[in-house]
Protein backbone atom coordinates (compact mmCIF):
# COMPACT_ATOMS: atom_id res chain seq x y z
CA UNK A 1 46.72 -47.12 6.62
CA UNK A 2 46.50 -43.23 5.57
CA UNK A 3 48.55 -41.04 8.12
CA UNK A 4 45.88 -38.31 7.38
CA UNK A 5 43.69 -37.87 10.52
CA UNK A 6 41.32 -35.15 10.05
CA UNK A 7 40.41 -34.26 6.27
CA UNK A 8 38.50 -31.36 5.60
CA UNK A 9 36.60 -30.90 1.87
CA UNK A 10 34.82 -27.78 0.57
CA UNK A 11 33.91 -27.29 4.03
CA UNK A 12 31.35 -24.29 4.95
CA UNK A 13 29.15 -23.04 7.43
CA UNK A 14 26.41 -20.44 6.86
CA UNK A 15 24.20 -18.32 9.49
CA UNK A 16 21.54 -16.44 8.93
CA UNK A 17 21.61 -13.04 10.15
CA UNK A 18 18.33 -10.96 11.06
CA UNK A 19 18.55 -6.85 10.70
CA UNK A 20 15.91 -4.38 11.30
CA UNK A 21 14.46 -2.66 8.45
CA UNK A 22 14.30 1.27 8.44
CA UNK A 23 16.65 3.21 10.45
CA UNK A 24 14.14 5.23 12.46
CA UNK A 25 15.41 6.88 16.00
CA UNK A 26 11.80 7.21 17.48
CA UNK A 27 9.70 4.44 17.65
CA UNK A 28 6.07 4.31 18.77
CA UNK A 29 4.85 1.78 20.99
CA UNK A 30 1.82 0.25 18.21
CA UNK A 31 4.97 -0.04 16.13
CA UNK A 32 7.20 -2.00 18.46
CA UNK A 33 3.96 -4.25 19.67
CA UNK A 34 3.05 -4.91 15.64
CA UNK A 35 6.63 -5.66 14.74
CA UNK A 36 6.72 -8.43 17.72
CA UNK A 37 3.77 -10.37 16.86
CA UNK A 38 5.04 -10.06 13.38
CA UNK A 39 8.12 -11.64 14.83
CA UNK A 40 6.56 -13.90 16.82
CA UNK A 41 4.67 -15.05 13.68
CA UNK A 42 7.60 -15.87 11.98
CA UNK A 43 9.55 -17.67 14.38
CA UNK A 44 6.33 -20.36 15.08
CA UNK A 45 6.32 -20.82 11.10
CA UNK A 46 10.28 -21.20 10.99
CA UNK A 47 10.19 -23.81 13.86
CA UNK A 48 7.61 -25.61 12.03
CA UNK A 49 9.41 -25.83 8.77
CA UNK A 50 12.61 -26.67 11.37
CA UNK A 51 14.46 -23.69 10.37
CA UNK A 52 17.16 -21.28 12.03
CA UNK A 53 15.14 -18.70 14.40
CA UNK A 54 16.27 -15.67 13.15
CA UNK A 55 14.87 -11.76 14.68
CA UNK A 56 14.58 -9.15 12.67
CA UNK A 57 12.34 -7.93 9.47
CA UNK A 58 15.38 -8.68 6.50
CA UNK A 59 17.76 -12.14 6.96
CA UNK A 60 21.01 -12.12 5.30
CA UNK A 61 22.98 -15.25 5.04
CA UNK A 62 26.79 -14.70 6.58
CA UNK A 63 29.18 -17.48 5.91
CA UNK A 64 31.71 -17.88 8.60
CA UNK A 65 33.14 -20.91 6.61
CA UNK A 66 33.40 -21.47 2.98
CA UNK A 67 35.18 -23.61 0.78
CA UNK A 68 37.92 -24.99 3.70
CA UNK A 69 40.10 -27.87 2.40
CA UNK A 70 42.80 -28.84 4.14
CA UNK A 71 44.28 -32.63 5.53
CA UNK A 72 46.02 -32.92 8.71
CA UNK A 73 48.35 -36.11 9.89
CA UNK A 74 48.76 -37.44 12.70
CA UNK A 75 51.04 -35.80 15.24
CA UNK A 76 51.16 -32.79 13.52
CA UNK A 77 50.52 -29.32 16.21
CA UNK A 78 49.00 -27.15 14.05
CA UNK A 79 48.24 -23.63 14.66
CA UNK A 80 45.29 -22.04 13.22
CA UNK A 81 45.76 -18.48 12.97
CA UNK A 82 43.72 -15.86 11.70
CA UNK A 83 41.89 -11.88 12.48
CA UNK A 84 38.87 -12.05 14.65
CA UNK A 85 36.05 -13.16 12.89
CA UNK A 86 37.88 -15.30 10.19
CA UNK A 87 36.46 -18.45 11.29
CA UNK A 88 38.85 -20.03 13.34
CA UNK A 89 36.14 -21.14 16.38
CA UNK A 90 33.42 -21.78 13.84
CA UNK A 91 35.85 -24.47 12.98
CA UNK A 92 36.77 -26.05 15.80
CA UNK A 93 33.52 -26.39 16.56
CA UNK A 94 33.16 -28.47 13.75
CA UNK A 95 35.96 -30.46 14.38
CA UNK A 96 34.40 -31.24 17.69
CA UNK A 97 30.96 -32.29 16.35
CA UNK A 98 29.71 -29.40 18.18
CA UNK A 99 28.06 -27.95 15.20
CA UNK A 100 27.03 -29.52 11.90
CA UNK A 101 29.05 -27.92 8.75
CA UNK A 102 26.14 -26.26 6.16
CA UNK A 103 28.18 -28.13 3.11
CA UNK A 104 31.18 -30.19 2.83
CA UNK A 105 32.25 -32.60 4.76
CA UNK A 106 34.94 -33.48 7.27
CA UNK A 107 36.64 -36.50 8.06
CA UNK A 108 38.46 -37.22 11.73
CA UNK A 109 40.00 -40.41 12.94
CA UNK A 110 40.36 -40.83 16.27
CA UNK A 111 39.11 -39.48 19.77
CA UNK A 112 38.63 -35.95 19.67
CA UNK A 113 39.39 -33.79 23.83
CA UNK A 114 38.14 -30.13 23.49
CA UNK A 115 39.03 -27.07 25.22
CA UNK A 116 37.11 -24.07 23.33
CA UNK A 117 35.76 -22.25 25.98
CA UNK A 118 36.04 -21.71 29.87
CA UNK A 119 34.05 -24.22 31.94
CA UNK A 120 32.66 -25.72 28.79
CA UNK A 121 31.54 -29.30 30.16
CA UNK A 122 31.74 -27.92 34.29
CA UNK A 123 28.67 -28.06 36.07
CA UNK A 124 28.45 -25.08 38.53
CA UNK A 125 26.87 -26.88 41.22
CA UNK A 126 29.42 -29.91 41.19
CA UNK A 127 32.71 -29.66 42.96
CA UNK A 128 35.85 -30.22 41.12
CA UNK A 129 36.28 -33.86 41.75
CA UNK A 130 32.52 -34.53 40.52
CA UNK A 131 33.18 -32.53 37.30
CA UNK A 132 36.51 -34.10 36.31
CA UNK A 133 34.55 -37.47 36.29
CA UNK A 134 31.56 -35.49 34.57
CA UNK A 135 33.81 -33.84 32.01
CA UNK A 136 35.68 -37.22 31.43
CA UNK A 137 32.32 -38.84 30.62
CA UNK A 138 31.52 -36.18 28.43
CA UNK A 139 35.29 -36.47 25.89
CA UNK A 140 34.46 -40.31 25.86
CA UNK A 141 36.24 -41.98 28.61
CA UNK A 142 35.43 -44.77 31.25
CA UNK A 143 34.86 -44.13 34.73
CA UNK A 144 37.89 -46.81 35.49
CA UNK A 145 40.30 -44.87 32.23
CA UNK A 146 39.50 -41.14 34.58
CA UNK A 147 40.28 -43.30 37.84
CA UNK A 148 43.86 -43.85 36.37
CA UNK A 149 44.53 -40.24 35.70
CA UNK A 150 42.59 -38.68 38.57
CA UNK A 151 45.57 -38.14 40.84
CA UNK A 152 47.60 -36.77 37.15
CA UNK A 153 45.12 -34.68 36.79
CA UNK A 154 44.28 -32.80 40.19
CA UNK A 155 48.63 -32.59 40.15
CA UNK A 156 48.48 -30.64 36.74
CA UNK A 157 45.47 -28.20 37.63
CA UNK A 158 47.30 -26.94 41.06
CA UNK A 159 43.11 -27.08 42.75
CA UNK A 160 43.78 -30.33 45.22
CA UNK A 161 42.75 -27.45 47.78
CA UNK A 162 39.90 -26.60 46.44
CA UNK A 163 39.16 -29.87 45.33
CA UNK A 164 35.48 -30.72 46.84
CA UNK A 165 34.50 -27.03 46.22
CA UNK A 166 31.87 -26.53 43.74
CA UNK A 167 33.83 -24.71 40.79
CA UNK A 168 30.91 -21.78 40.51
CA UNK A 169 33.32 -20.05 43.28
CA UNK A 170 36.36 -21.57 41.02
CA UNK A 171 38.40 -18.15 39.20
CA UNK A 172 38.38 -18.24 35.60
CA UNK A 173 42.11 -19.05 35.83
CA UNK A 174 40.82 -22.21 37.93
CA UNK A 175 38.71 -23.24 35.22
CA UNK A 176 40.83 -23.36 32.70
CA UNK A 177 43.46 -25.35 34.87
CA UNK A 178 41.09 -28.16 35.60
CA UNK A 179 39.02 -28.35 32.22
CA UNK A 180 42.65 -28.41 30.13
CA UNK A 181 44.28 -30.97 32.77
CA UNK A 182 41.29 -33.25 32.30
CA UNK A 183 41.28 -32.67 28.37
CA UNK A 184 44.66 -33.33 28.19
CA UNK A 185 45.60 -35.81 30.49
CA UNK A 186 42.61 -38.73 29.23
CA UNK A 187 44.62 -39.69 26.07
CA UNK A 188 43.07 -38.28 23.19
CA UNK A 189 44.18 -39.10 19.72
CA UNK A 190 43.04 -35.29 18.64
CA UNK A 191 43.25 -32.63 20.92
CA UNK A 192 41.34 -29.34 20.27
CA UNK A 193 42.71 -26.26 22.01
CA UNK A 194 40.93 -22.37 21.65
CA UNK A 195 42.56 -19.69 23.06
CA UNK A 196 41.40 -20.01 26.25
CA UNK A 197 44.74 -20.30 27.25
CA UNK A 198 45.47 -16.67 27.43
CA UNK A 199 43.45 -16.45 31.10
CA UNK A 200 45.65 -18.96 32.48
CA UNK A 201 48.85 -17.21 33.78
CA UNK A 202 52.86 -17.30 32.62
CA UNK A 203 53.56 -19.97 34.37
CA UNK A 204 50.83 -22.25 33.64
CA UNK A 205 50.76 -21.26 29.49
CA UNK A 206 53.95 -22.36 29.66
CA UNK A 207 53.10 -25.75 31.43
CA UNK A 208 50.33 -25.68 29.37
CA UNK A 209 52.23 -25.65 26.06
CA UNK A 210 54.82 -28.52 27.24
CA UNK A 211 51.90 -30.69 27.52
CA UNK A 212 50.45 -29.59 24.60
CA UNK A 213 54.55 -30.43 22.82
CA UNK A 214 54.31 -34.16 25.13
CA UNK A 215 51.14 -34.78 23.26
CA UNK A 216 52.46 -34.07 20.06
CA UNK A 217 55.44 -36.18 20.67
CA UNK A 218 53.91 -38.98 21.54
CA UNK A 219 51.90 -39.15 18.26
CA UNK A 220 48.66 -37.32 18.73
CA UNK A 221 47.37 -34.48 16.54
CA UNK A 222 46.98 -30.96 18.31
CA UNK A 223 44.97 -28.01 17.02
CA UNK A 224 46.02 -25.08 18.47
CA UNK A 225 44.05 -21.47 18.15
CA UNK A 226 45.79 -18.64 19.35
CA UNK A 227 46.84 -14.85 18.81
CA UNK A 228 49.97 -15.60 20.18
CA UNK A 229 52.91 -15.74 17.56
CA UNK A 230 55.59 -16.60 20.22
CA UNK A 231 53.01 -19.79 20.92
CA UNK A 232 52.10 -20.80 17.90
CA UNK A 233 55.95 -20.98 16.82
CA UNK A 234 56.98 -22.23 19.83
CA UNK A 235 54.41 -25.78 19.79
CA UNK A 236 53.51 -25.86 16.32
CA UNK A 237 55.52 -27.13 13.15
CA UNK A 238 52.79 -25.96 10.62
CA UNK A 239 49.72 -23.78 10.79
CA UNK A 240 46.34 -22.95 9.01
CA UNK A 241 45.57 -19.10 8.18
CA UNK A 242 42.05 -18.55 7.98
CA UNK A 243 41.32 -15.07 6.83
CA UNK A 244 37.62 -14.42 5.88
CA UNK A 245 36.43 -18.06 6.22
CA UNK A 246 38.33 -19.06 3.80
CA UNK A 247 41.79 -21.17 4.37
CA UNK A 248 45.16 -21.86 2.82
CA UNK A 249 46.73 -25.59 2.58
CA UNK A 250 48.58 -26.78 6.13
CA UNK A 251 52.08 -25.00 5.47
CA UNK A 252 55.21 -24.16 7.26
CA UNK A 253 54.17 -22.40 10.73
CA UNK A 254 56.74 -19.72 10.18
CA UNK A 255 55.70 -19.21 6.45
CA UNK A 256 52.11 -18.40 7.72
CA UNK A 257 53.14 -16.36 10.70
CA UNK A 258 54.97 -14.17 7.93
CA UNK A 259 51.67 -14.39 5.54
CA UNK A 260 49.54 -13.52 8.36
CA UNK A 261 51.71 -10.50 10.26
CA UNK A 262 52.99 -9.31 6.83
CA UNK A 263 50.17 -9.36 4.55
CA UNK A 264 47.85 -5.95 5.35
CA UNK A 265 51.38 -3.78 5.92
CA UNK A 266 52.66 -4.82 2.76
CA UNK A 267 49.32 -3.53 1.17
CA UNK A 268 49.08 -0.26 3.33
CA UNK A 269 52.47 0.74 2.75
CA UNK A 270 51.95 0.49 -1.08
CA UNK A 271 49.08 3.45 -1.30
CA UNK A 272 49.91 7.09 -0.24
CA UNK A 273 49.83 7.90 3.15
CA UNK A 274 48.04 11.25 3.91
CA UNK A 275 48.44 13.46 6.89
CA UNK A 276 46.81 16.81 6.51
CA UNK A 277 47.81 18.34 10.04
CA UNK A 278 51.53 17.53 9.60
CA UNK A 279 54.20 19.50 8.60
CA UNK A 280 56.41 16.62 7.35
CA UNK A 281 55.19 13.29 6.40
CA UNK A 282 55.62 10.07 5.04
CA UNK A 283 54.06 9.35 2.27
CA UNK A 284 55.16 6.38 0.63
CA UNK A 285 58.07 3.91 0.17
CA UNK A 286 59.51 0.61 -0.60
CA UNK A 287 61.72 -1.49 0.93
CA UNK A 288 64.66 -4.54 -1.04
CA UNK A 289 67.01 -6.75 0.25
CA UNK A 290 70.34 -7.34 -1.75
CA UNK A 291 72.18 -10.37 -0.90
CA UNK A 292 75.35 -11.26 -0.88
CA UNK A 293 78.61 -13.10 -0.03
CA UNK A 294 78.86 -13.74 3.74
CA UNK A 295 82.20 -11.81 3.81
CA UNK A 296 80.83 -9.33 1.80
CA UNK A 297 77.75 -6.84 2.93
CA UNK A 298 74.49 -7.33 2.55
CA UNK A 299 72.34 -4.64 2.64
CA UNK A 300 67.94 -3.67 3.22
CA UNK A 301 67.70 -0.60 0.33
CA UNK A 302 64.74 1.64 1.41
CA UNK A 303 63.45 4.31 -0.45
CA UNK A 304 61.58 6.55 1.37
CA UNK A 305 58.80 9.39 0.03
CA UNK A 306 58.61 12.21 1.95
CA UNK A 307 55.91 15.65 1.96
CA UNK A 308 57.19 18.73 3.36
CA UNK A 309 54.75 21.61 3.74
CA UNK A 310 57.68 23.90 4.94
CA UNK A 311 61.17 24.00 4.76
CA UNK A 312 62.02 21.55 7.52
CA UNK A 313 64.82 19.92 9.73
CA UNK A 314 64.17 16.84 11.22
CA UNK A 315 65.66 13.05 12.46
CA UNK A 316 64.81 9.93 11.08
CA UNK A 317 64.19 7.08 13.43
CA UNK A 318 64.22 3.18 12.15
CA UNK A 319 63.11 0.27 14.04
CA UNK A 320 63.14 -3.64 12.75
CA UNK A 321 61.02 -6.27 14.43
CA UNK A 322 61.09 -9.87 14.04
CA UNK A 323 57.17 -11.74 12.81
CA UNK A 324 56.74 -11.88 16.60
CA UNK A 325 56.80 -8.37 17.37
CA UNK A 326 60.00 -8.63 18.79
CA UNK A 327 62.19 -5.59 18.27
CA UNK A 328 65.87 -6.45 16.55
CA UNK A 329 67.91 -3.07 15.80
CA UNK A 330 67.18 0.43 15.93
CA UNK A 331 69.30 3.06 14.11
CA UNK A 332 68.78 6.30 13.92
CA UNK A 333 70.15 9.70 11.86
CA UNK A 334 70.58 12.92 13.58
CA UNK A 335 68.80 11.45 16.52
CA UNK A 336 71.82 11.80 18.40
CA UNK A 337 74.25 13.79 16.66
CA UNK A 338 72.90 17.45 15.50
CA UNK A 339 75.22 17.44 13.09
CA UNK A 340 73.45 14.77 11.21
CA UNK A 341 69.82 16.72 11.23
CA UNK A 342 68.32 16.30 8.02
CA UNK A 343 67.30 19.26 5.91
CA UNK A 344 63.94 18.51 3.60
CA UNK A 345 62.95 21.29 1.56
CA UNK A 346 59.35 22.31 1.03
CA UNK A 347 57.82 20.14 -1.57
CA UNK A 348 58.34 16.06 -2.27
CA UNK A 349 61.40 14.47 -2.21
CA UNK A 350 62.67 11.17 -1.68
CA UNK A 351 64.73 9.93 0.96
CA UNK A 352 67.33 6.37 0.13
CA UNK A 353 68.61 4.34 3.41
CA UNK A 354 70.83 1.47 3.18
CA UNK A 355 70.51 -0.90 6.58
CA UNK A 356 73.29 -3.18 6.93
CA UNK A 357 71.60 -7.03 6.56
CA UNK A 358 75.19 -8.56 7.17
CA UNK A 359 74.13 -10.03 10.27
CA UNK A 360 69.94 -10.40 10.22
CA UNK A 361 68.89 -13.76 9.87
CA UNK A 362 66.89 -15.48 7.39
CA UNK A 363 62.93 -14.24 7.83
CA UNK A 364 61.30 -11.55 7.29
CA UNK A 365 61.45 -8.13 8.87
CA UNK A 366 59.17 -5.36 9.45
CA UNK A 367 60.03 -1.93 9.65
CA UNK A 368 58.53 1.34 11.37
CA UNK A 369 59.57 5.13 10.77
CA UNK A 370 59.31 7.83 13.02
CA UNK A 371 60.25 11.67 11.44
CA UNK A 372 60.93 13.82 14.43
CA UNK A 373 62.35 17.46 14.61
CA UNK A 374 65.51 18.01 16.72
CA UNK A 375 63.47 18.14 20.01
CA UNK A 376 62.24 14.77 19.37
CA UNK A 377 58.32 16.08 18.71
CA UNK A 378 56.71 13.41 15.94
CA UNK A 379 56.31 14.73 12.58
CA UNK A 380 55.36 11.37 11.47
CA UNK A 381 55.13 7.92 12.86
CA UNK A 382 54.57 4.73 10.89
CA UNK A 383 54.86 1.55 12.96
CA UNK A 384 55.00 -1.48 10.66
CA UNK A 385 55.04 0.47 7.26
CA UNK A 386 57.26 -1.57 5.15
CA UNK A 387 58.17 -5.34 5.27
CA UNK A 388 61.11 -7.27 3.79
CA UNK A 389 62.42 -10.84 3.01
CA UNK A 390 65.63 -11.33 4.32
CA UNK A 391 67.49 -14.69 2.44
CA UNK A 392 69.73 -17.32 3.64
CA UNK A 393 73.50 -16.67 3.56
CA UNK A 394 75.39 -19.72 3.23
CA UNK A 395 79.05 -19.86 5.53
CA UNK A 396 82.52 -20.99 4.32
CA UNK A 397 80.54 -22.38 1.49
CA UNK A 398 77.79 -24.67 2.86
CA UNK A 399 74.37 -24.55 2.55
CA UNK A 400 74.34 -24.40 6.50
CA UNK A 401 72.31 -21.05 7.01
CA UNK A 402 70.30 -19.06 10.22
CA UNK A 403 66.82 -18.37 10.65
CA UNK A 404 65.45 -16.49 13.25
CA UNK A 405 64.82 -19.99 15.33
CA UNK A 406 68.69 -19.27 16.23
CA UNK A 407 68.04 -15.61 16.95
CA UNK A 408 68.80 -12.19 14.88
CA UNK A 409 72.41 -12.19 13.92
CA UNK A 410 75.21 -14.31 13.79
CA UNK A 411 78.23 -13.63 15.91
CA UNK A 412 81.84 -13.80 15.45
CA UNK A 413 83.75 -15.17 18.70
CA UNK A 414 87.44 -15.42 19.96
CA UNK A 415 87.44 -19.43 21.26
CA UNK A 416 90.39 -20.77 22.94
CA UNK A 417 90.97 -24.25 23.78
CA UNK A 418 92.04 -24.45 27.36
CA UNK A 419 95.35 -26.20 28.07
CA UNK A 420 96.52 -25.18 24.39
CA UNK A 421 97.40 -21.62 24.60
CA UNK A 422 98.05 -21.51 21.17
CA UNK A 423 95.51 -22.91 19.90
CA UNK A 424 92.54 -20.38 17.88
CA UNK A 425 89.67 -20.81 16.46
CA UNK A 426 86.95 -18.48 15.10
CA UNK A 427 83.02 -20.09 15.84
């Protein structure tokens, strides 16, 4: 039997989108009365022919999905990551036979639990106990199977208080505690996760995600959407990236966390920069990573172009972050030592930094600028404006080496064993 639980192939999903024709501010009232019944007209004849009800004089088809093919096993977490607007919802909907695709097909084996939106399957009027055994109904399961998890569930959502209160006086954080507790605790070979998530607090993301990990351990397939890097590293051992409805195969999470953060800096950062008001800028630049022996250095080579209007002194700032956002180092010249101002002279020249690698670990980097004068006042400031690849290092001649899973740089400690006061060893 095939481990492959969902299957997607040349998957897509068009709308039809309705616009108004002219661009006219004023608009007289025989105008807006003949353009409704013309409306009106047009929406009776597309119900008859059983067609999309779209407003508006010109249609334009808009496809949030197109050509998707990806397969997904089972007990994979997968993240699906991607901008706003790439498609990621359009496809979970999908995925949860909540919406047909326009062409392709997908394939899913096994019980699908959904959690796309806040109080999706909650009847306002019903109190929380009614719509656990309502929501249960609705993912599939027996009234005896939502009997076995009741007491599970009510633990995990934190509402026993609130209980036999109908949930249209529930918070939005409530919500979201009951509806995932129910989705997650009734067994579900596939379970189907949006970002609703992020209304939930610290505290329960984090419970949240351990479930979400228990699931996954246990051998069921989660789909995880989120804007979160820290989360979708943290649960997920592969990912999707979706970017314009169209999708990449199921690869390494951390590979398309990189694709994903990295991918529109590395572009932007290889055009000119302009900045007509300042009197120093950055224009341009590149960044290289030269490895090397462990005992050796290793070394991030930037090469920095720089427009001076007028014959300037100024301080260069650097900043790394990890794919996360995370910030790693900072360094700085003549930020804190006058002595080390930097004198450009009117015109273009080009500045070349070498950043010490010897102790980043493998993954990639990204890397703002700031240009300030000696009274720290911004000439320039480019957050995120060059990228680079840092490579494994291998020690005493392994192939052991550190990605950022282990953190930013590797250490060098004194050890001593106690009760052998001679004995040293370097870890």
């Amino acid at each position: 039997m095939s481990d492959v639980v969902i299957r997607a192939d040349q998957l897509g999903k068009k709308y039809l989108i309705g616009h108004q024709s002219g661009n006219e501010r004023y608009t007289a009232l025989r105008d807006v009365v003949a353009r409704n019944a013309k409306g009106l007209l047009h929406s009776a004849r597309d119900i008859l022919q059983g067609r999309q009800l779209v407003s508006g004089d010109e249609v334009e088809e808009f496809w949030a999905l197109k050509d998707v093919n990806f397969e997904i096993k089972r007990g994979d977490a997968v993240g699906i990551i991607g901008r706003n607007g790439a498609g990621k919802s359009t496809l979970l909907k999908i995925l949860s036979r909540i919406t047909e695709p326009s062409t392709g097909r997908v394939e899913i084996r096994g019980r699908v639990a959904s959690l796309l939106e806040v109080g999706t399957g909650f009847h306002p009027e019903l109190t929380g106990r009614e719509n656990i055994f309502l929501n249960g109904a609705i993912l599939g399961m027996s009234r005896a199977e939502i009997q076995r998890k009741f007491d599970e569930i009510v633990a995990f959502s934190e509402v026993e208080r609130f209980l036999d209160t109908p949930v249209k006086h529930y918070s939005s954080g409530m919500y979201v505690r009951l509806a995932f507790a129910v989705a997650a605790h009734l067994d579900p070979e596939i379970l189907v996760v949006d970002e609703v998530l992020a209304v939930g607090d610290a505290e329960f993301q984090k419970k949240c995600l351990g479930k979400m990990s228990d699931v996954a351990c246990c051998g069921r397939t989660v789909l995880f959407v989120s804007h979160s890097m820290n989360a979708i590293q943290a649960l997920c051992s592969h990912a999707i990236f979706l970017e314009k409805g169209r999708s990449s195969e199921v690869s390494k999470a951390e590979d398309i966390i990189s694709r994903y953060v990295g991918g529109a800096i590395v572009a932007s950062a290889a055009s000119p920069r302009e900045n007509d008001g300042a009197q120093l800028y950055l224009s341009s630049g590149s960044a290289a990573y030269y490895p090397s022996d462990i005992n050796e250095d290793a070394n991030i080579k930037l090469e920095l172009n720089i427009i001076a209007r007028l014959n300037s002194k100024a301080a260069l700032e650097i900043r790394l972050r990890d794919t996360l956002g995370s910030p790693v180092a900072f360094a700085t010249i003549g930020g804190f030592n006058p002595n080390d101002i930097i004198f450009f002279p009117k015109g273009k020249c080009i500045l070349k930094v070498i950043i010490s690698a010897k102790n980043l670990a493998r993954g990639c980097y990204f890397i703002s600028i700031d240009i300030t004068n000696p009274n720290f006042y911004y000439f320039d400031k480019a957050d995120d404006f060059l990228s680079v690849a840092v490579e494994p290092l291998s020690f005493d001649g392994s192939t052991r080496c550190l990605d950022q899973s282990y953190g930013f740089g590797s250490l060098q400690l004194d050890a001593r064993l106690e009760g052998s006061p001679d004995a040293r060893a370097i870890v």
